[in-house]
C-alpha atoms as a PDB file:
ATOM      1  CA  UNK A   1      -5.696  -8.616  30.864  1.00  0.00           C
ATOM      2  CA  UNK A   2      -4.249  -8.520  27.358  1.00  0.00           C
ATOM      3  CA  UNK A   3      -0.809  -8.172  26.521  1.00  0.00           C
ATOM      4  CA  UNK A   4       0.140  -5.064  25.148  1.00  0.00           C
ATOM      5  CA  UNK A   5       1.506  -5.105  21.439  1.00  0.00           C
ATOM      6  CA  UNK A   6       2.304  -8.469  20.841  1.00  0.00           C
ATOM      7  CA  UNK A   7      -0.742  -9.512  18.600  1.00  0.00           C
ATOM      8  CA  UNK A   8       0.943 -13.234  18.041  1.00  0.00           C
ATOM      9  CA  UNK A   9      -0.976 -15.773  18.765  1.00  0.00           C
ATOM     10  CA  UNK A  10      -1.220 -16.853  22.418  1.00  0.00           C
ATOM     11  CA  UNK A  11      -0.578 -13.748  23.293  1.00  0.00           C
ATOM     12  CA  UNK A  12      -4.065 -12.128  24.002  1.00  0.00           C
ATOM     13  CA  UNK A  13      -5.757 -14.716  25.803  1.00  0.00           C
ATOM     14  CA  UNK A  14      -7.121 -17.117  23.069  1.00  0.00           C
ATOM     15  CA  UNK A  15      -5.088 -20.370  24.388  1.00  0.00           C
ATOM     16  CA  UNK A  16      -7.466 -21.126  27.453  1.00  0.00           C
ATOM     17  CA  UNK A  17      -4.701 -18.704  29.149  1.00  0.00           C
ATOM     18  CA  UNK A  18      -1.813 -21.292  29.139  1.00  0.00           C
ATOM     19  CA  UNK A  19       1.560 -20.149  28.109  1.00  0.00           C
ATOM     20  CA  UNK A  20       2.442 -20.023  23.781  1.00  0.00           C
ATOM     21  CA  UNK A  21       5.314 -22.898  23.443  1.00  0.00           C
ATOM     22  CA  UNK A  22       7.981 -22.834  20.987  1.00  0.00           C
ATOM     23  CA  UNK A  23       6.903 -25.266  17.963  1.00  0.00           C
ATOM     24  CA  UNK A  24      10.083 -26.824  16.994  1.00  0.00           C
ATOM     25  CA  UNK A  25      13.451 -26.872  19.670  1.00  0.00           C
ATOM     26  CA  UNK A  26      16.664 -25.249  18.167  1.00  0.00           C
ATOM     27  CA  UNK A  27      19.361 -26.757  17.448  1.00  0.00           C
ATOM     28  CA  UNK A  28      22.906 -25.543  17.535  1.00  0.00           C
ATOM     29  CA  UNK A  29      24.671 -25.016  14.096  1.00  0.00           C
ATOM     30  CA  UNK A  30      28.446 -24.079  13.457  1.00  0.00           C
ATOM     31  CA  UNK A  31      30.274 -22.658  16.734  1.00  0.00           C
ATOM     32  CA  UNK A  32      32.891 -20.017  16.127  1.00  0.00           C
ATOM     33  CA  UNK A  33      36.116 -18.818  18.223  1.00  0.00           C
ATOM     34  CA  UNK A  34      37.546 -15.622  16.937  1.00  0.00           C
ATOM     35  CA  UNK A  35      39.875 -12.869  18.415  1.00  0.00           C
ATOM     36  CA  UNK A  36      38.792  -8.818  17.290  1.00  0.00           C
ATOM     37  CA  UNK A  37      42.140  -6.864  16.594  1.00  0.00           C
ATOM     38  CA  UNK A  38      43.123  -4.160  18.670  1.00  0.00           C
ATOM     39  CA  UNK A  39      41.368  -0.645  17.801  1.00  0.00           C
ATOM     40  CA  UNK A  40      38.435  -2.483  16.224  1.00  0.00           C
ATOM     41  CA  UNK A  41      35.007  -1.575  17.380  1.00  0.00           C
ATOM     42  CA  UNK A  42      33.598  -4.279  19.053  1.00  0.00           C
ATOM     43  CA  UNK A  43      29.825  -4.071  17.955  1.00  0.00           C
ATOM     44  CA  UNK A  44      30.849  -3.014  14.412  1.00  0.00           C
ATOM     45  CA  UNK A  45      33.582  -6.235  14.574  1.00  0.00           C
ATOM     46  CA  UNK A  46      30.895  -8.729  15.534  1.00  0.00           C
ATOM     47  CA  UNK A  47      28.711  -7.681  13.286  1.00  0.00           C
ATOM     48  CA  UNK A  48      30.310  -7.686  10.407  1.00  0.00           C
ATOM     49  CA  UNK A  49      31.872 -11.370  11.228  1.00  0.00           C
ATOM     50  CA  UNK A  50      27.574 -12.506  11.489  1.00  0.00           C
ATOM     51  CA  UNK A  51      27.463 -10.874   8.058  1.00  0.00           C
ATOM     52  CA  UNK A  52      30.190 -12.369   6.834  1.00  0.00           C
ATOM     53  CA  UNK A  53      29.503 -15.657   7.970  1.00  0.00           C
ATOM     54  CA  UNK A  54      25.560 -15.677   7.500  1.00  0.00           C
ATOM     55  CA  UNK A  55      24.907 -16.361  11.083  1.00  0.00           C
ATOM     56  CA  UNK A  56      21.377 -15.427  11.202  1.00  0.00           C
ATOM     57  CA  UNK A  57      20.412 -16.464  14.683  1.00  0.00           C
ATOM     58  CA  UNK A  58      22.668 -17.375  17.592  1.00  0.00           C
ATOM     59  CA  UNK A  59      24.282 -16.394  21.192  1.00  0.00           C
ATOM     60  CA  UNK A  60      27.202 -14.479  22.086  1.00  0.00           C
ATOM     61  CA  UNK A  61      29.769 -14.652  24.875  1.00  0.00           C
ATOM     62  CA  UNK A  62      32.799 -12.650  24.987  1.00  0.00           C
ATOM     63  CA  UNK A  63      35.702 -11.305  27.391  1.00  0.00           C
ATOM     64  CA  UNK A  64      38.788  -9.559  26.620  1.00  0.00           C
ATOM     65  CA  UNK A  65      39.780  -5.625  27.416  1.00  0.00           C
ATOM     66  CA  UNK A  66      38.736  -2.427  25.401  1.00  0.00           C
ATOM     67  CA  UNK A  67      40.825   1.054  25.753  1.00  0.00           C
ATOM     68  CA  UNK A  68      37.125   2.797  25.924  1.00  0.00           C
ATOM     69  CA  UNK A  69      33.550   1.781  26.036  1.00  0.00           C
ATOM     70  CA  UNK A  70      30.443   2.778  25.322  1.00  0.00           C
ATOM     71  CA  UNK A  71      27.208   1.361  26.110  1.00  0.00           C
ATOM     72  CA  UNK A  72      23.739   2.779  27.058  1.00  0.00           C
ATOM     73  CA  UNK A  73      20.923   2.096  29.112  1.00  0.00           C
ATOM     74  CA  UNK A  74      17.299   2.527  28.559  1.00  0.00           C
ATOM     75  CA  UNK A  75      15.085   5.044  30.711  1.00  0.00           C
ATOM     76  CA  UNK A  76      11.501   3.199  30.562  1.00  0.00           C
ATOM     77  CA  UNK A  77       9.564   6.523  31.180  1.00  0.00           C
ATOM     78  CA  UNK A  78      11.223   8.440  28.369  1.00  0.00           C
ATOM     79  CA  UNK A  79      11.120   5.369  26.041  1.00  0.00           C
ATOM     80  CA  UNK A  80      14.674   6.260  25.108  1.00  0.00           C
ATOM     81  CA  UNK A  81      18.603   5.115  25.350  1.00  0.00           C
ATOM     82  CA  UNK A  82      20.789   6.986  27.270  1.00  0.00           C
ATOM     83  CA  UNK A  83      24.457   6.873  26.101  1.00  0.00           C
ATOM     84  CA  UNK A  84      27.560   6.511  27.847  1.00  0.00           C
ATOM     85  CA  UNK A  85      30.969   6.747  26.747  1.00  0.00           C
ATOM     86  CA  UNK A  86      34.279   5.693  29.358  1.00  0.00           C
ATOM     87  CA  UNK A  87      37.627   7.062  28.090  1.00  0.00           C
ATOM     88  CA  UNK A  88      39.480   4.689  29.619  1.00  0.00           C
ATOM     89  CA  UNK A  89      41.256   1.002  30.195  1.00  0.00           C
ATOM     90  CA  UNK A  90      38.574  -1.497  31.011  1.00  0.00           C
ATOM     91  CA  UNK A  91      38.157  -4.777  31.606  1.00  0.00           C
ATOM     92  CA  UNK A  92      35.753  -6.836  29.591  1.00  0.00           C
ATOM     93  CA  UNK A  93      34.094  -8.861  32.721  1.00  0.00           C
ATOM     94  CA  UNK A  94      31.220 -10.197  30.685  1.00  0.00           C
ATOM     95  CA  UNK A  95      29.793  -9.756  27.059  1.00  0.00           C
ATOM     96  CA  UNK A  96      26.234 -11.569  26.671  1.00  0.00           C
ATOM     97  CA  UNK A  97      23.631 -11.285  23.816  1.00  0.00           C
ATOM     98  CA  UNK A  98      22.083 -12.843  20.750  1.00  0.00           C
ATOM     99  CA  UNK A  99      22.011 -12.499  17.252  1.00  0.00           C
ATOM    100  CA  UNK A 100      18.458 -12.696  15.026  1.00  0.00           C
ATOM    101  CA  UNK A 101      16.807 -10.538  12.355  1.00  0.00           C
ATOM    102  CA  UNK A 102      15.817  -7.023  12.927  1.00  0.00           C
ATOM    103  CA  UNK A 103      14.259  -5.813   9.070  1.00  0.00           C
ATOM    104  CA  UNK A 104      15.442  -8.721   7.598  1.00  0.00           C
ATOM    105  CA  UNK A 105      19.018  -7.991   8.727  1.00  0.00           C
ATOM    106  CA  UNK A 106      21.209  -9.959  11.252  1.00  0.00           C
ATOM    107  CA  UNK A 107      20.776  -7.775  14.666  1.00  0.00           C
ATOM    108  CA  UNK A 108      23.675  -8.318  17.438  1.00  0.00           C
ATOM    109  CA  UNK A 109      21.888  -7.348  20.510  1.00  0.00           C
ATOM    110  CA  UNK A 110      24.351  -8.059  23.187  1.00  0.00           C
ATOM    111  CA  UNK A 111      24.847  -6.308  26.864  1.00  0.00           C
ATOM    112  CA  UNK A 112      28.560  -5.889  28.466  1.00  0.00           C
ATOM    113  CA  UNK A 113      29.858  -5.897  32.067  1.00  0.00           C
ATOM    114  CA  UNK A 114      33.066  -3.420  32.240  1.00  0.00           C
ATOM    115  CA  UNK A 115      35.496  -3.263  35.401  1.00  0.00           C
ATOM    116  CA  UNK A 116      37.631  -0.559  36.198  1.00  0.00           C
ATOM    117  CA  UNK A 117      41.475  -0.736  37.903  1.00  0.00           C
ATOM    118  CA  UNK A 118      39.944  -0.091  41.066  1.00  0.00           C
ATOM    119  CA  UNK A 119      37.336  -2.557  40.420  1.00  0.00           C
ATOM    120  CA  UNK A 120      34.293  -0.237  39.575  1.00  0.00           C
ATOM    121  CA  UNK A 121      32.073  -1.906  37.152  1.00  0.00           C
ATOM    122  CA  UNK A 122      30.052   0.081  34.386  1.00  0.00           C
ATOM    123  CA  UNK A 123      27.233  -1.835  31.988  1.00  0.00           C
ATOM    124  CA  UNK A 124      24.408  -1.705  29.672  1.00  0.00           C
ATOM    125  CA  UNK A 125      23.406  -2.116  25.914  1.00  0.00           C
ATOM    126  CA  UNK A 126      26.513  -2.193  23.941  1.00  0.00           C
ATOM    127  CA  UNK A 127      26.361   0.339  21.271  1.00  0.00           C
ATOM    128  CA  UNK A 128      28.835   1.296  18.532  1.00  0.00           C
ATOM    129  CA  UNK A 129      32.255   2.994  19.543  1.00  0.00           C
ATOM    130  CA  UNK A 130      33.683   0.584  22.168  1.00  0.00           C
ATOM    131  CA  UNK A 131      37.316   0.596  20.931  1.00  0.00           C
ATOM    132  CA  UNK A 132      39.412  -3.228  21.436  1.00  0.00           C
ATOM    133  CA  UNK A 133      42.440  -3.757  23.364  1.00  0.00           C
ATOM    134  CA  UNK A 134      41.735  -7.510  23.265  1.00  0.00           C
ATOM    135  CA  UNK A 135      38.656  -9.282  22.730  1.00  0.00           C
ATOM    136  CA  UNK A 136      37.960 -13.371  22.393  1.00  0.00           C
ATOM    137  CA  UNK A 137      34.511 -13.663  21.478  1.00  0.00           C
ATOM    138  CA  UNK A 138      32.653 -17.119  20.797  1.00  0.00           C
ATOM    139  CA  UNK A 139      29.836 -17.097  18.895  1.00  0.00           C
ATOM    140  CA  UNK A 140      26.952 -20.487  18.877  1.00  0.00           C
ATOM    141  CA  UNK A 141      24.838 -20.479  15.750  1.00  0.00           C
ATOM    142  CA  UNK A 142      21.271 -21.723  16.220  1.00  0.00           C
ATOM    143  CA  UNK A 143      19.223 -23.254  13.552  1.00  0.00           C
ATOM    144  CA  UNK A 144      15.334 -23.578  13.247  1.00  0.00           C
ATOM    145  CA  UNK A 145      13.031 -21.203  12.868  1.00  0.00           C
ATOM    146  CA  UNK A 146      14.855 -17.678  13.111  1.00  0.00           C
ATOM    147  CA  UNK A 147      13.860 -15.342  15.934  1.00  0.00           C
ATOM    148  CA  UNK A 148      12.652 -12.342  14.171  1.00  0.00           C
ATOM    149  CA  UNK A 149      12.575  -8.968  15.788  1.00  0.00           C
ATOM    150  CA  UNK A 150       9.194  -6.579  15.313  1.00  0.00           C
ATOM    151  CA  UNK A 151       9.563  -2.507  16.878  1.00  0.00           C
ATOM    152  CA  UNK A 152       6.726  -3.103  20.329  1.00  0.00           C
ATOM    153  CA  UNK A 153       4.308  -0.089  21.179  1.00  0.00           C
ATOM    154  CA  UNK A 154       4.708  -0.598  24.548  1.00  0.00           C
ATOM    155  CA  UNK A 155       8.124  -0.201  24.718  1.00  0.00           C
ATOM    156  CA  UNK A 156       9.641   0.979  21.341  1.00  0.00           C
ATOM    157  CA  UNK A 157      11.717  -1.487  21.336  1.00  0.00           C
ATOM    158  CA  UNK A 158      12.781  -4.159  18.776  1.00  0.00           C
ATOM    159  CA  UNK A 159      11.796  -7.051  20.494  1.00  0.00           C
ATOM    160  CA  UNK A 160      11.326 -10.571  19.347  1.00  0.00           C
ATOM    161  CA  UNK A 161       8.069 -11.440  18.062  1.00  0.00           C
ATOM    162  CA  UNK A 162       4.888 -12.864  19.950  1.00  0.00           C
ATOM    163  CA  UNK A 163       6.398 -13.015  23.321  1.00  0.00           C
ATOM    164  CA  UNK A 164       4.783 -15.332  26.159  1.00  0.00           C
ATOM    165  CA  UNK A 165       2.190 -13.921  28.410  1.00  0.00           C
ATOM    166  CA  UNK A 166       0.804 -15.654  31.039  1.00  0.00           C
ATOM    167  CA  UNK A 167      -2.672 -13.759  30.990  1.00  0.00           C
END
C-alpha cells in the first residue's frame, strides 16, 4: 500500500517500511502570555500577534469567553468545511492548535471547545468571526526546521508535509 499524496520520502514504502523520523528535535523558542481585547476576533487577533512577532512555528493554548463563535467542521465525503456561527455567550473551554507556514505565510490552525450556560458544548476548526469577551492565550514558539504546510489530494487539505505512514 502506498500512501496517498504525500510523495516525501518515507512515505511510499522506500525505507524497508519503517516509520520516517524527524531529523533534528525542536526546541522551544520565546513563550508568550497575552490577553485579546474585548470585540477582537480571535483568529484574526492571533494571527496578527504571529505576524507581528515572527513566530513562524509554534503551539497554541487558550481559554477565556467570546460573545459569539464560529467554527466549522469538515465533511470528509464532500471534501469541504461546513460553517457554524453561535450568537451567543460562550465559554472558551479549550483552544488548541499550532502555528507553521502555509504559502510561505504563518498559518494558525487551531480547534476550540465552546460551553454553553446550560453546559452544552459546540467545537471544530476555528475560523474567522469569533468575537472576544475575554481571551488569555499563550503561545510556545518552536525552533528548528519549520513545519511547512503543502494542499493533500486526498483530502484537500493543507496539511504538513511528508507525513508518517506505516506502510
Amino acid at each position: 500500500m502506498r500512501c496517498a499524496g504525500s510523495g516525501g520520502r518515507g512515505t511510499n514504502g522506500d525505507n524497508g517500511g519503517k516509520m520516517q523520523q524527524q531529523e533534528k528535535p525542536y526546541l522551544t523558542g520565546r513563550a508568550f502570555l497575552f490577553s485579546i481585547h474585548k470585540g477582537e476576533d480571535l483568529l484574526q487577533a492571533i494571527q496578527y500577534f504571529c505576524h507581528h512577532h515572527q513566530v513562524r512555528c509554534g503551539l497554541i493554548n487558550a481559554i477565556g469567553a467570546v460573545e459569539k463563535a464560529v467554527f466549522s467542521v469538515y465533511d470528509q465525503k464532500a471534501k469541504k468545511y461546513n460553517k457554524l456561527t453561535i450568537e451567543k455567550e460562550l465559554e472558551i473551554l479549550s483552544l488548541s492548535g499550532n502555528i507553521s507556514l502555509f504559502d510561505d505565510k504563518p498559518m494558525v490552525h487551531a480547534h476550540a471547545m465552546f460551553s454553553d450556560n446550560e453546559g452544552k458544548a459546540f467545537g471544530g476548526h476555528l475560523v474567522a468571526g469569533s468575537r472576544v469577551f475575554s481571551a488569555e492565550v499563550f503561545i510556545q514558539e518552536l525552533t528548528g526546521d519549520i513545519k511547512v504546510r503543502k494542499l493533500e489530494k486526498a483530502t484537500q487539505l493543507p496539511l504538513w508535509a511528508n507525513p508518517v505512514c506505516l506502510k
